[in-house]
PDB file of N, CA and C in Angstrom:
ATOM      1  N   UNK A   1      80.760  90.392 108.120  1.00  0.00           N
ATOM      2  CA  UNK A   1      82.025  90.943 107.706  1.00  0.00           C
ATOM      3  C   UNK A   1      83.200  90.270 108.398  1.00  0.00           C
ATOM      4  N   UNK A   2      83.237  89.159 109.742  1.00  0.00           N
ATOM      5  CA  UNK A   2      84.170  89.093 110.412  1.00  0.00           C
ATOM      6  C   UNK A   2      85.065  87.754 109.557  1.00  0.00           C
ATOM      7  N   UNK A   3      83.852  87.540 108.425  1.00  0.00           N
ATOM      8  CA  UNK A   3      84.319  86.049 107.712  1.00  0.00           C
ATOM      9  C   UNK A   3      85.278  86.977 106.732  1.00  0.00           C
ATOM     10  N   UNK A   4      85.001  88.255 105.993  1.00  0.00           N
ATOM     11  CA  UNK A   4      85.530  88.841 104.835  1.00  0.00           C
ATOM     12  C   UNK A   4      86.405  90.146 105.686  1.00  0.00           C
ATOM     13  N   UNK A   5      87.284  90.089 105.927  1.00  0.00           N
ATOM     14  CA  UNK A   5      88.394  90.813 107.039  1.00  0.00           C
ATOM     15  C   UNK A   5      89.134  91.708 105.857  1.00  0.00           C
ATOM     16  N   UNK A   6      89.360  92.717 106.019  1.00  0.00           N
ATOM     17  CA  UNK A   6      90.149  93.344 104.838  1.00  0.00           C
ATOM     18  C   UNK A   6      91.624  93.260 104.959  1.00  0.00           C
ATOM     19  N   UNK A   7      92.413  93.045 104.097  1.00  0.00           N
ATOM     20  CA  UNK A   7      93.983  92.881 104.081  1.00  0.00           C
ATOM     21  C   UNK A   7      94.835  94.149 104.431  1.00  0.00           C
ATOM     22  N   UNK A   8      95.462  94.459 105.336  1.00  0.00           N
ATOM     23  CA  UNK A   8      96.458  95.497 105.446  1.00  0.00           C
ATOM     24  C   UNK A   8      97.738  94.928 105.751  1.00  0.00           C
ATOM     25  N   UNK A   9      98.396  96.241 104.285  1.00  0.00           N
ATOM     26  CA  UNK A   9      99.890  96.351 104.577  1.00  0.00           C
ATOM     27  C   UNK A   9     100.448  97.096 104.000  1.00  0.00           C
ATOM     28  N   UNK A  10     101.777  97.171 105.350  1.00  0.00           N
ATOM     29  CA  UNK A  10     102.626  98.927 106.009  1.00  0.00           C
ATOM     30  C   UNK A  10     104.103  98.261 105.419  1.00  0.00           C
ATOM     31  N   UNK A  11     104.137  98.529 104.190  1.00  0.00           N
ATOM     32  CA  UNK A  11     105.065  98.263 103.694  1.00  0.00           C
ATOM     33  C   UNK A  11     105.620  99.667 103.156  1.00  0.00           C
ATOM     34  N   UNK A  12     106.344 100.927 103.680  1.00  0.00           N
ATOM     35  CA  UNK A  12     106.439 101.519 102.979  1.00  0.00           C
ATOM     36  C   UNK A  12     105.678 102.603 103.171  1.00  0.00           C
ATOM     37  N   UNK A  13     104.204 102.787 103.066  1.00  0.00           N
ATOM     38  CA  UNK A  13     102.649 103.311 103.285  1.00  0.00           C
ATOM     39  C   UNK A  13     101.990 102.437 104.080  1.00  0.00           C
ATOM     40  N   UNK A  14     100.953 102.306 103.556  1.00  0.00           N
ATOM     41  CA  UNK A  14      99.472 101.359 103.531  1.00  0.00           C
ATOM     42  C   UNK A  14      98.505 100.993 102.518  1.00  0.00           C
ATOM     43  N   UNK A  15      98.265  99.671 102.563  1.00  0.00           N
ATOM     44  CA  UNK A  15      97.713  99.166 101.149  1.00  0.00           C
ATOM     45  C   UNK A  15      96.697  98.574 102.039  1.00  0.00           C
ATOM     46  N   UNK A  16      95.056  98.530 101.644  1.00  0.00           N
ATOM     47  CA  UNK A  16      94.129  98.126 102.025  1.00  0.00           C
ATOM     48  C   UNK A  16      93.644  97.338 100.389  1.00  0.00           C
ATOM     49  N   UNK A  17      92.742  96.279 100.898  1.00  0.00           N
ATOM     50  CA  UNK A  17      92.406  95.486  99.802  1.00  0.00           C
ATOM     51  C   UNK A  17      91.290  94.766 100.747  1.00  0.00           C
ATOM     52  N   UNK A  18      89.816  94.846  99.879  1.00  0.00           N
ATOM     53  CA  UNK A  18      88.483  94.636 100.610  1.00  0.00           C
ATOM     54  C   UNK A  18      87.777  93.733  99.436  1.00  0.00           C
ATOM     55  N   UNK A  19      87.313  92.498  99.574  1.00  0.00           N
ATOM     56  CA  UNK A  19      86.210  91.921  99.113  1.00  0.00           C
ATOM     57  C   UNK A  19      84.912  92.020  99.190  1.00  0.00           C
ATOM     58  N   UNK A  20      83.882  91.906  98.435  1.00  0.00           N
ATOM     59  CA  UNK A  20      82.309  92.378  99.223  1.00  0.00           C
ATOM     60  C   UNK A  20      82.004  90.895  99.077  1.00  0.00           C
ATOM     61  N   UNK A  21      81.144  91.077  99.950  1.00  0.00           N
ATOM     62  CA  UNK A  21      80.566  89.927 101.018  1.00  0.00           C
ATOM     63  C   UNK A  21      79.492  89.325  99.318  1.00  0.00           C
ATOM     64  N   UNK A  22      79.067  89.941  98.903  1.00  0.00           N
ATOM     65  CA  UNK A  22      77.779  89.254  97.791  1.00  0.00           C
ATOM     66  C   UNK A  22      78.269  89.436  96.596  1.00  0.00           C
ATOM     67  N   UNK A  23      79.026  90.959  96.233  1.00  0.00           N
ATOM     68  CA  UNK A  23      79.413  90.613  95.045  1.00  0.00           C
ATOM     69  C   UNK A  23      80.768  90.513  94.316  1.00  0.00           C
ATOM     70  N   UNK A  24      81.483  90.020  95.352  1.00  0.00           N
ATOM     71  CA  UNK A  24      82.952  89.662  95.067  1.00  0.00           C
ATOM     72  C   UNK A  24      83.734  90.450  94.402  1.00  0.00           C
ATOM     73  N   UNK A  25      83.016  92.027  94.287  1.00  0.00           N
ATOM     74  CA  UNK A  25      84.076  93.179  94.028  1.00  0.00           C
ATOM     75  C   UNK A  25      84.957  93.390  94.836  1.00  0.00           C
ATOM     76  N   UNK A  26      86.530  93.794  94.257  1.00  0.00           N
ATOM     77  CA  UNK A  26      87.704  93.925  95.244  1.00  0.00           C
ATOM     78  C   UNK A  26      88.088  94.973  94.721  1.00  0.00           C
ATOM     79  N   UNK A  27      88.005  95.918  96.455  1.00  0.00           N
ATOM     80  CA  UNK A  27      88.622  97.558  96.665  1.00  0.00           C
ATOM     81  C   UNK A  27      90.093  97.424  97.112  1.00  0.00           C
ATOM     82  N   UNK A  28      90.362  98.543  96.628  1.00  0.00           N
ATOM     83  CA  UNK A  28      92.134  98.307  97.071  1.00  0.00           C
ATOM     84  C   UNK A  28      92.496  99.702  96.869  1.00  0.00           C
ATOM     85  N   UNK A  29      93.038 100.068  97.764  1.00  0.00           N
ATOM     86  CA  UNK A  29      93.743 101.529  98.370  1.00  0.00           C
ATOM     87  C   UNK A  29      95.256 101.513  98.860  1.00  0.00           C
ATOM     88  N   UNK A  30      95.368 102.420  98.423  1.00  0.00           N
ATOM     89  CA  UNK A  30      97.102 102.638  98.336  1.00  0.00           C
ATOM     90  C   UNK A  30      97.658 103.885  98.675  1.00  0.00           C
ATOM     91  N   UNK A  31      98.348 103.985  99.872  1.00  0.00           N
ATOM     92  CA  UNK A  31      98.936 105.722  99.976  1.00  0.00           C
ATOM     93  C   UNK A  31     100.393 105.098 100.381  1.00  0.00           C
ATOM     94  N   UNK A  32     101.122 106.364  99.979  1.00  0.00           N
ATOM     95  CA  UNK A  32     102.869 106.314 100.446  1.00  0.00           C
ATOM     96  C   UNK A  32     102.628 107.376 100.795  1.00  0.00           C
ATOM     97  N   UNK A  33     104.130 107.771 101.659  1.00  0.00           N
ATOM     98  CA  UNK A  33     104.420 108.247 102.649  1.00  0.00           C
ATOM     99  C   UNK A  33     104.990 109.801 101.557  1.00  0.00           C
ATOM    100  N   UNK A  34     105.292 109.176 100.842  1.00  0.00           N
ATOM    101  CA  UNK A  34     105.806 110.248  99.900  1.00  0.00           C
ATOM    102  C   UNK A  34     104.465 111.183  99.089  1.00  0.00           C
ATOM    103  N   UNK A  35     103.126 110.906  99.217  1.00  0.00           N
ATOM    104  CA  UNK A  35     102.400 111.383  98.820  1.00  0.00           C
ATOM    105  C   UNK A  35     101.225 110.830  97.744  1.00  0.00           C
ATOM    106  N   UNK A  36     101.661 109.799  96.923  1.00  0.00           N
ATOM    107  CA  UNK A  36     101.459 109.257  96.054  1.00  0.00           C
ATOM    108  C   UNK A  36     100.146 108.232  96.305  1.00  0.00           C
ATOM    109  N   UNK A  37      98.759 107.833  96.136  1.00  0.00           N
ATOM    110  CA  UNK A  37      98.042 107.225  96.489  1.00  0.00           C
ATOM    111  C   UNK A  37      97.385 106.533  94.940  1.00  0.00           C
ATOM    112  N   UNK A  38      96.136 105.656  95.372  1.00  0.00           N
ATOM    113  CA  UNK A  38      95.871 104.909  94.113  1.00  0.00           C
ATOM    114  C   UNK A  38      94.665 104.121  94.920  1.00  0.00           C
ATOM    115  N   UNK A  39      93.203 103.927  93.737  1.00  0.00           N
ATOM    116  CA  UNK A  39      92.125 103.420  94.532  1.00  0.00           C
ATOM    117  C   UNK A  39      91.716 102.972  93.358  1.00  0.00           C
ATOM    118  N   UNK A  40      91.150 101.279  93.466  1.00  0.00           N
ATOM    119  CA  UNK A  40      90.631 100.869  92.258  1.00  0.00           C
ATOM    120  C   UNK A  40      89.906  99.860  93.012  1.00  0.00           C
ATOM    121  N   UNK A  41      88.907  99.567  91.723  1.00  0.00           N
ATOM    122  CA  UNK A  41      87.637  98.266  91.830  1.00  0.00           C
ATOM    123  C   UNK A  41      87.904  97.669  90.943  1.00  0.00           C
ATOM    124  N   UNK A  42      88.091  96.583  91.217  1.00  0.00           N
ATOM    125  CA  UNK A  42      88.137  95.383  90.435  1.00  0.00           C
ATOM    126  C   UNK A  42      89.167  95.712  89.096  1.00  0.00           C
ATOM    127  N   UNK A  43      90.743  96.043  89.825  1.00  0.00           N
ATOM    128  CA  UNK A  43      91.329  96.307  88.853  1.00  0.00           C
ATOM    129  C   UNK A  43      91.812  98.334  87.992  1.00  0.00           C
ATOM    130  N   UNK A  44      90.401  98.162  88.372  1.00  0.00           N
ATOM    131  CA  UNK A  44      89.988  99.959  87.299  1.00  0.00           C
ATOM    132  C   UNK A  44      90.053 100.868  88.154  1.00  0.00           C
ATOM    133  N   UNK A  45      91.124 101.807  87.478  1.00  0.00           N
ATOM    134  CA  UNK A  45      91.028 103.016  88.607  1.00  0.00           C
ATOM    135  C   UNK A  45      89.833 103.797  88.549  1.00  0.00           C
ATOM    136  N   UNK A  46      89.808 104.157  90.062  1.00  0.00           N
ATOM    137  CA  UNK A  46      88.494 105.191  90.153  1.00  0.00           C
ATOM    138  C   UNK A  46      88.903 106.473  90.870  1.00  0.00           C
ATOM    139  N   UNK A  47      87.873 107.117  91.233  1.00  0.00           N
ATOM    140  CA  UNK A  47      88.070 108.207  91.463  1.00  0.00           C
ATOM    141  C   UNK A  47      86.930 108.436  92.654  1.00  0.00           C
ATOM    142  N   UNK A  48      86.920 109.026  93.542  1.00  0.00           N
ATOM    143  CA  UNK A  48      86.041 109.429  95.087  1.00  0.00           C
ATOM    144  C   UNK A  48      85.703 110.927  95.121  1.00  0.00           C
ATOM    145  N   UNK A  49      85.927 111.546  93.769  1.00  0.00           N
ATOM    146  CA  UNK A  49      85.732 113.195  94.013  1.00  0.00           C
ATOM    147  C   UNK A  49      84.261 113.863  93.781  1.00  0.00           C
ATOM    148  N   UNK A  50      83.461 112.477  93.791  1.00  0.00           N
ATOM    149  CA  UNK A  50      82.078 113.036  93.570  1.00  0.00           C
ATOM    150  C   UNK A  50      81.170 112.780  94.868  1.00  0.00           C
ATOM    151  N   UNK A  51      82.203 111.817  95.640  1.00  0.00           N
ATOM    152  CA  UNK A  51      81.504 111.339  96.987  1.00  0.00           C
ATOM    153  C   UNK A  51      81.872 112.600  98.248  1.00  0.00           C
ATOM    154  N   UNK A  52      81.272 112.660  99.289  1.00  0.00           N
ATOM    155  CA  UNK A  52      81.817 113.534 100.143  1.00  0.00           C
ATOM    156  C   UNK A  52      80.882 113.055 101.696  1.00  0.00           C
ATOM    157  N   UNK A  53      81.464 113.971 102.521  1.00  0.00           N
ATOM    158  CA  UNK A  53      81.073 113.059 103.886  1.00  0.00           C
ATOM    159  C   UNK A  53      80.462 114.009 104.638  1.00  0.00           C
TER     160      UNK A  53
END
């Protein structure tokens, strides 16, 4: 992973943007400060409300 480093930036919020190491899918996450967030793969929004921790 130290070759595939994920992109951050505090512009505003925070925007994360992640490549995978094998299959060159790109994650990308988005929150403002104002509330407003956004998470997609390869483009397509998704959704995390079926995952839990």
């Amino acid at each position: 992973m130290s070759g595939r480093r994920p992109e951050f930036k505090t512009d505003g919020g925070l925007d994360l943007a992640y490549t995978g190491w094998t299959t060159e899918d790109r994650l990308f996450l988005k929150h403002r400060a104002s509330g407003s967030s956004a998470r997609m793969i390869n483009g397509a929004e998704c959704t995390f409300e079926l995952y839990s921790v």
